[in-house]
C-alpha atoms as a PDB file:
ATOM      1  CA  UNK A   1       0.000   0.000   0.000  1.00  0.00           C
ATOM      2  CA  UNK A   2       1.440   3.248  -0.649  1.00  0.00           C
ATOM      3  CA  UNK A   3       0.726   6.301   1.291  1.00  0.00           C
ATOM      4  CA  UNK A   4       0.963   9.847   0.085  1.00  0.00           C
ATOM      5  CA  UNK A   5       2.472  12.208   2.938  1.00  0.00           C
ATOM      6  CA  UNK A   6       0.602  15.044   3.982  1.00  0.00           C
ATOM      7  CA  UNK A   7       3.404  16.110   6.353  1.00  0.00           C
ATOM      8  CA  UNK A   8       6.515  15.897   4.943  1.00  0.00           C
ATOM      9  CA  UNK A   9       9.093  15.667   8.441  1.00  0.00           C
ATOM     10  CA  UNK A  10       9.788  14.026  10.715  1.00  0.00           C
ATOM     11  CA  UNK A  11       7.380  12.764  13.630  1.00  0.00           C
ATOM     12  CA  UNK A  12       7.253  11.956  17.503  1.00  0.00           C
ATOM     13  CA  UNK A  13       4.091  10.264  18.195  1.00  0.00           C
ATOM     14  CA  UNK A  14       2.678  11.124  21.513  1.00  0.00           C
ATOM     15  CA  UNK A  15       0.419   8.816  22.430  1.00  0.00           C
ATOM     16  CA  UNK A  16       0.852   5.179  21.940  1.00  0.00           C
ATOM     17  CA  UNK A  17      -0.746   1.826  23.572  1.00  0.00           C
ATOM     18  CA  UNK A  18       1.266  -1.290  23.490  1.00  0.00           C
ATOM     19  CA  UNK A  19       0.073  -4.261  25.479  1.00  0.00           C
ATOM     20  CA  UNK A  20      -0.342  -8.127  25.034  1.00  0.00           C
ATOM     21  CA  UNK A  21      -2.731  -9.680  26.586  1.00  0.00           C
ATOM     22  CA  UNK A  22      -1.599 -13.532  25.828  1.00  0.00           C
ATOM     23  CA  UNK A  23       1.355 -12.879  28.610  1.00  0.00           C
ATOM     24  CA  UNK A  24       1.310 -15.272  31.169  1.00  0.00           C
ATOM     25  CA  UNK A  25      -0.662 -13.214  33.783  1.00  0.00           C
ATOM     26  CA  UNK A  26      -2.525 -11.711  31.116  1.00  0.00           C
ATOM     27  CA  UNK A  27      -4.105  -8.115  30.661  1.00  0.00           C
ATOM     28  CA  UNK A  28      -6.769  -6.016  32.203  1.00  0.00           C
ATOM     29  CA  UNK A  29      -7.689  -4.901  28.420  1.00  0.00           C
ATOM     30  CA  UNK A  30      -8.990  -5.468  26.092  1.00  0.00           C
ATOM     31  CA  UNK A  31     -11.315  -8.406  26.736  1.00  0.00           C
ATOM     32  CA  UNK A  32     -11.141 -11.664  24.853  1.00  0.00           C
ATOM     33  CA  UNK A  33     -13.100 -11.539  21.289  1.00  0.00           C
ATOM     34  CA  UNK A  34     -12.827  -7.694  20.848  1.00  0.00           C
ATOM     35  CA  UNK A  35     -11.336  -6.324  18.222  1.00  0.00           C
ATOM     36  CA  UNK A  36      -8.222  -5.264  19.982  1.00  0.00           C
ATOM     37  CA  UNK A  37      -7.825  -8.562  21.725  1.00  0.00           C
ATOM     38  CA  UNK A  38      -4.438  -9.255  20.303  1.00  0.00           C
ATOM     39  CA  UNK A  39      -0.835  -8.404  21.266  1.00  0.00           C
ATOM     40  CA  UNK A  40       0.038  -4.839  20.180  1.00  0.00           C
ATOM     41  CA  UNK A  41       4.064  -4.562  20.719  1.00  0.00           C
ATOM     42  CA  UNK A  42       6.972  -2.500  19.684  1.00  0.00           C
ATOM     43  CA  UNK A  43       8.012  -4.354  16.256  1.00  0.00           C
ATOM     44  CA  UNK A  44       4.125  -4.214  15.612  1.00  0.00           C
ATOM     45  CA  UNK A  45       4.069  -0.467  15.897  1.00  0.00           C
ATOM     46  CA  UNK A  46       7.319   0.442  14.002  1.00  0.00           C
ATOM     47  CA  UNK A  47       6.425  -1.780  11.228  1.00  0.00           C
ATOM     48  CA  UNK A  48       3.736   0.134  10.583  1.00  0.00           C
ATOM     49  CA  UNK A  49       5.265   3.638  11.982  1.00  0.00           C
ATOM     50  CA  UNK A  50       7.880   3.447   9.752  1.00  0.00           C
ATOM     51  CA  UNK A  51       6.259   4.775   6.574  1.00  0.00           C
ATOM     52  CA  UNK A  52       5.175   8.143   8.211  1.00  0.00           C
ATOM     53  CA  UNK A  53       8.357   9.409   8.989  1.00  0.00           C
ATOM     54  CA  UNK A  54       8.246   8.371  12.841  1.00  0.00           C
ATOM     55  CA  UNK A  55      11.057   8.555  14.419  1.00  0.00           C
ATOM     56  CA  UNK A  56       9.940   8.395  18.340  1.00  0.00           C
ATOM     57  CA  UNK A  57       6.979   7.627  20.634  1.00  0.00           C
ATOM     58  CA  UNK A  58       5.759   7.719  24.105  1.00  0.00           C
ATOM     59  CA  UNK A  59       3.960   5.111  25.258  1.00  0.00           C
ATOM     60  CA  UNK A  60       0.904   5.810  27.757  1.00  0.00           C
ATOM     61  CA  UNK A  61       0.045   3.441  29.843  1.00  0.00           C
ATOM     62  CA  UNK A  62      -2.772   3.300  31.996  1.00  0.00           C
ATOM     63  CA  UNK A  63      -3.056  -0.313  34.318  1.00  0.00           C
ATOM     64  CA  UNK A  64      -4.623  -0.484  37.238  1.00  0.00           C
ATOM     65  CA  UNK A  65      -2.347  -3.359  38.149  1.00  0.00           C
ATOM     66  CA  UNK A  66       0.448  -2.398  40.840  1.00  0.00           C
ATOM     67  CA  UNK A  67       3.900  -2.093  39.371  1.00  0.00           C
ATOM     68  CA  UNK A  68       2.678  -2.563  35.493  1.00  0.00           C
ATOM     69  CA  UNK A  69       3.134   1.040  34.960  1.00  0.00           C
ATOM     70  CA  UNK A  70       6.938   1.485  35.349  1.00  0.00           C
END
């Protein structure tokens, strides 16, 4: 698929999710069937990142597990 750029520089991407809710102890979110209910990881995101002239991003990460959030 190719993409036409609309914005021509480079890109930090504020606001990113990763999660994967296979791990052992599993996840809080999403639940199982949804849409989302899949593992959403680093080499996932950059794959498709890469095309759009990303070159950073801060995950946010919002767990209402103790100690997840570090």
């Amino acid at each position: 698929m190719t993409v036409t750029p609309l914005y021509n520089s480079t890109i930090i991407d504020s606001h990113i999710r990763l999660f994967d809710p296979h791990r052992p102890q599993g996840a809080p979110w999403p639940e199982p069937g949804g849409t989302f209910h899949a593992a959403h990881l680093p080499e996932h995101y950059w794959k498709l990142a890469a095309e759009h002239h990303v070159i950073g991003a801060i995950t946010a990460k919002a767990c209402p597990w103790r100690g997840v959030n570090v």
